[in-house]
Protein backbone atom coordinates (compact mmCIF):
# COMPACT_ATOMS: atom_id res chain seq x y z
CA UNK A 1 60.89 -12.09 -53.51
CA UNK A 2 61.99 -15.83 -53.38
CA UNK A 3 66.02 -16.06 -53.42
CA UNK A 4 67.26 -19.42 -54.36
CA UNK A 5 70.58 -21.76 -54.87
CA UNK A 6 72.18 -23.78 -56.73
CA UNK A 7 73.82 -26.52 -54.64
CA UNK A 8 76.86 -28.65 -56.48
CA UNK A 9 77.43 -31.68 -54.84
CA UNK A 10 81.13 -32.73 -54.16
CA UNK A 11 80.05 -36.50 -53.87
CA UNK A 12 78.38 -36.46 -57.45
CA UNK A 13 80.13 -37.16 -60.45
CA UNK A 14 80.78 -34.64 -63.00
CA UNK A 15 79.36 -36.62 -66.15
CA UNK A 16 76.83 -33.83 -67.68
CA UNK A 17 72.98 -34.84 -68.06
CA UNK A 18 70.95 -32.91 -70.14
CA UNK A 19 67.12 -33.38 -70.11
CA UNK A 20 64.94 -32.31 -73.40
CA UNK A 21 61.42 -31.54 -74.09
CA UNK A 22 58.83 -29.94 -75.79
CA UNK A 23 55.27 -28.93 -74.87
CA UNK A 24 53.77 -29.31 -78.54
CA UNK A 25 51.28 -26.46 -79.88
CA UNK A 26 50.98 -25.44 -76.85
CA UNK A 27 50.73 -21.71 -77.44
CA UNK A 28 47.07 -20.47 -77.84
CA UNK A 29 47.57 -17.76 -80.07
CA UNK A 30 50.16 -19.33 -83.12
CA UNK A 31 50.09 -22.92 -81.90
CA UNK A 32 54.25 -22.62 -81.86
CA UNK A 33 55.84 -25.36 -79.31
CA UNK A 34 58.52 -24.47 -76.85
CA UNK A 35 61.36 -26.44 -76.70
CA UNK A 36 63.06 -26.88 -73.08
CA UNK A 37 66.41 -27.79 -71.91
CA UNK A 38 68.22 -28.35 -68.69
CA UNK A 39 71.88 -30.03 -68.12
CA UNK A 40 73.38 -30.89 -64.51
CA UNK A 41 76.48 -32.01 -63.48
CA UNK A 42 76.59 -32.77 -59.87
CA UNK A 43 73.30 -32.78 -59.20
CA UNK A 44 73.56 -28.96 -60.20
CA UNK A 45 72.32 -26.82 -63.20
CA UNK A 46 74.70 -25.59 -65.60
CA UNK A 47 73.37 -24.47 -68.70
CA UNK A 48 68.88 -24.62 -69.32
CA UNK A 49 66.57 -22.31 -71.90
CA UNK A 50 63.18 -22.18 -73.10
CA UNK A 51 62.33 -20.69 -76.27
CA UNK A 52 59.42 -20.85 -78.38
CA UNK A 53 60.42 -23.23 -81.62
CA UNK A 54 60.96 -20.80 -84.76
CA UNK A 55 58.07 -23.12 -86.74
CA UNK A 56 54.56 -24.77 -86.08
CA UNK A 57 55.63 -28.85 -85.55
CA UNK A 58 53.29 -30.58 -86.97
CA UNK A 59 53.16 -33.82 -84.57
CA UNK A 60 55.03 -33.83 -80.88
CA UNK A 61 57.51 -35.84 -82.56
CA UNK A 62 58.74 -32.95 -84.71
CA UNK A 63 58.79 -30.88 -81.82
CA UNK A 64 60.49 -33.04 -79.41
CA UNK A 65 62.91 -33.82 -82.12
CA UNK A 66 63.46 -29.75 -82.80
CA UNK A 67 63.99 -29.77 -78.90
CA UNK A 68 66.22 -32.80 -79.11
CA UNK A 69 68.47 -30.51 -81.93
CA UNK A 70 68.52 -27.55 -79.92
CA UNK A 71 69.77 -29.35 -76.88
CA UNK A 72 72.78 -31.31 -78.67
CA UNK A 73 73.86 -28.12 -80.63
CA UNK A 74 74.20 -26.28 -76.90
CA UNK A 75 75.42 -29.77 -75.42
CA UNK A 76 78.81 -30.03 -78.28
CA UNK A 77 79.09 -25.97 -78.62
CA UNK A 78 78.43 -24.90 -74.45
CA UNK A 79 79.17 -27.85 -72.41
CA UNK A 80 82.18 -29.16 -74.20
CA UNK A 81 82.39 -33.06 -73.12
CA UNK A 82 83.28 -36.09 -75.17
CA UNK A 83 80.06 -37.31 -74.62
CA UNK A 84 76.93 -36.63 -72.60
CA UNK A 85 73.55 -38.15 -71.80
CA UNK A 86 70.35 -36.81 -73.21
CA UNK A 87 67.16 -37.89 -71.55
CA UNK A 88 64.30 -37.70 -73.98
CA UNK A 89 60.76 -38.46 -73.56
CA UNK A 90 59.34 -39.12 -76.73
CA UNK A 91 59.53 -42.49 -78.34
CA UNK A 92 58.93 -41.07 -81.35
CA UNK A 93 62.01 -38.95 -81.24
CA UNK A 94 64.65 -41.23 -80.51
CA UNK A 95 63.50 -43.57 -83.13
CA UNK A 96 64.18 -40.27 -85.83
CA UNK A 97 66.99 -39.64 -84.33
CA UNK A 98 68.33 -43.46 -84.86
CA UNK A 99 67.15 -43.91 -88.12
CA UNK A 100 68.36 -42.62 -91.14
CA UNK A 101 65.71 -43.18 -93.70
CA UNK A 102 63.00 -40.65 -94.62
CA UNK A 103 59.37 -41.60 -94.30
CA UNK A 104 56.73 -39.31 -95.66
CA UNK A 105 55.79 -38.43 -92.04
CA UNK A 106 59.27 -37.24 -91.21
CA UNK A 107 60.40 -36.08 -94.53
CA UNK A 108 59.09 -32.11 -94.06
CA UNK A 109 61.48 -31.84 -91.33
CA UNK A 110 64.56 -30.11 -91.93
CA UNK A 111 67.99 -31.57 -92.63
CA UNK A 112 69.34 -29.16 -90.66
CA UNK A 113 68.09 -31.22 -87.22
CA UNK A 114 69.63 -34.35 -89.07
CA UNK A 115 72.87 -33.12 -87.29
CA UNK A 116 71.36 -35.12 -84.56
CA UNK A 117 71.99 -38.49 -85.81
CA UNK A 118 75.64 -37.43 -86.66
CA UNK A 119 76.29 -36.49 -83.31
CA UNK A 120 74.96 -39.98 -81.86
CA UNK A 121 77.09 -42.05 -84.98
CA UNK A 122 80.34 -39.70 -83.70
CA UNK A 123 79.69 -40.79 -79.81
CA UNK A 124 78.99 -36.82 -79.09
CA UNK A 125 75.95 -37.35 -77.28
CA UNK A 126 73.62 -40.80 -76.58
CA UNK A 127 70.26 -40.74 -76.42
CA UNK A 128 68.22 -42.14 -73.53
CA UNK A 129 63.94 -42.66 -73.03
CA UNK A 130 63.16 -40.64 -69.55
CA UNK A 131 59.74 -41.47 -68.45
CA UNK A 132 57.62 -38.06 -68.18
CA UNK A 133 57.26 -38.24 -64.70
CA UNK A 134 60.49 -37.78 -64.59
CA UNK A 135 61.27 -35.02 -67.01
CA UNK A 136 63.52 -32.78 -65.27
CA UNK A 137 63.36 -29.77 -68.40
CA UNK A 138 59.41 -29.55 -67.96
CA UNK A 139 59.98 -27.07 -65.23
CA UNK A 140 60.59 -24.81 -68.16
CA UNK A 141 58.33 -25.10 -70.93
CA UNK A 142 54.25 -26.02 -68.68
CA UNK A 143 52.25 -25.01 -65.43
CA UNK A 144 52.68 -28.27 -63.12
CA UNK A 145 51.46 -29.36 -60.16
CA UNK A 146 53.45 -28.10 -57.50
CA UNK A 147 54.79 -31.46 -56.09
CA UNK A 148 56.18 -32.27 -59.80
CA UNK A 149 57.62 -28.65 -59.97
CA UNK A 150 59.46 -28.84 -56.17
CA UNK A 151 60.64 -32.34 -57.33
CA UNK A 152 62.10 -30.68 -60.41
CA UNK A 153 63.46 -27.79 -58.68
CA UNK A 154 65.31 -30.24 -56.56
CA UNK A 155 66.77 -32.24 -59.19
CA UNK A 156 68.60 -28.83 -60.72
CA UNK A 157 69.79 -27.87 -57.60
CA UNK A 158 67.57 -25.18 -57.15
CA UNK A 159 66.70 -24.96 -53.02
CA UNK A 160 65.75 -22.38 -50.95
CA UNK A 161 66.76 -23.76 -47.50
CA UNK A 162 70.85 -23.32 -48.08
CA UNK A 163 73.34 -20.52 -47.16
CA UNK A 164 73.67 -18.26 -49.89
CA UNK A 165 77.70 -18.90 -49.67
CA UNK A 166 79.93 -21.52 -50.73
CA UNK A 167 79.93 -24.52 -48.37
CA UNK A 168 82.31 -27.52 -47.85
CA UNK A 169 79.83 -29.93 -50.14
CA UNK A 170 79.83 -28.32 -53.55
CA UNK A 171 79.46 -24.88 -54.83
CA UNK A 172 76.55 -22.50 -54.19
CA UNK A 173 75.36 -19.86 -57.02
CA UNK A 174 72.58 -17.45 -55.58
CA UNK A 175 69.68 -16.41 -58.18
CA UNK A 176 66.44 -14.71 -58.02
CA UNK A 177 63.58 -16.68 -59.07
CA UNK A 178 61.82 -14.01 -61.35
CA UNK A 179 65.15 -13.14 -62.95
CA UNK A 180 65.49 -16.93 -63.72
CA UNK A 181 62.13 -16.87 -65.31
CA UNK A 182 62.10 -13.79 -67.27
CA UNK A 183 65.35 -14.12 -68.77
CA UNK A 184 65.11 -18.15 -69.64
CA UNK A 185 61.02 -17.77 -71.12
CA UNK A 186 60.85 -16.10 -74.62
CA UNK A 187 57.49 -15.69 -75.27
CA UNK A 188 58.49 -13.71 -79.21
């Protein structure tokens, strides 16, 4: 059993980042996405999930956007800032989210996720492209190579080679990996 730690940095700021994503149809059997968050504040995780969406998207837009949704409700109702930073990486996405007229390639999608764009018009959240390569929430919603997923882990705070107590840096919360991974995957 692998025991790892969250390490807070001291030296970071405290600004929250959350990082959203979606792995479109991905599941074999109903073609469902699963949506995929992560926020950090220094250089630490303080709130992630994974869930498989509720509907089939029908284009990686409409799932990244459901993502996107799911991300700012737990960003204004969890985190409680004035305003934080969502990294997105679908183009696609952040246009919807930006634009408020319908097309008949968007119209199907709920209004309900139109919350979204009232968030960014109120300065709740912002909305910023993050290249895939550097999708921090893909940790929790695909297989990748193990490079990627040690990078990832790194960028949450998750590390293996720390004492399991609080140092002078930051803060240190211990967790055990397959804990972390059965209670953040639903697979209903």
């Amino acid at each position: 059993m692998t025991s790892l730690g969250i390490l807070y940095s001291g030296e970071e700021s405290l600004n929250p980042i959350g990082y959203s994503v979606s792995d479109w149809g991905n599941c074999k059997i109903n073609r469902k996405s699963t949506s995929g968050y992560v926020f950090t504040m220094a250089r630490g995780a303080v709130s992630w999930k994974s869930k498989k969406q509720d509907v089939i998207a029908l284009s990686s837009c409409e799932a990244e956007y459901r993502a996107f949704a799911s991300s700012v409700k737990e960003a204004i109702i969890s985190i409680e800032y004035s305003h934080i930073l969502l990294q997105v990486d679908n183009q696609g996405a952040i246009k919807m989210s930006k634009n408020d007229s319908s097309t008949t390639r968007t119209k199907h999608i709920d209004i309900q996720y139109h919350f979204v764009r009232d968030s960014l018009s109120k300065n709740l959240s912002s909305i910023q492209c993050c290249p895939t390569s550097e999708m921090t929430a893909d940790i929790l919603t695909k297989p990748l190579p193990r490079a990627l997923n040690d990078k990832f882990l790194s960028k949450i705070g998750l590390n293996s080679d720390i004492p399991l107590r609080a140092c002078d840096r930051g803060g240190v919360l211990a967790i055990n990996v397959e804990q972390f991974k059965s209670s953040n995957l639903d697979t209903h």
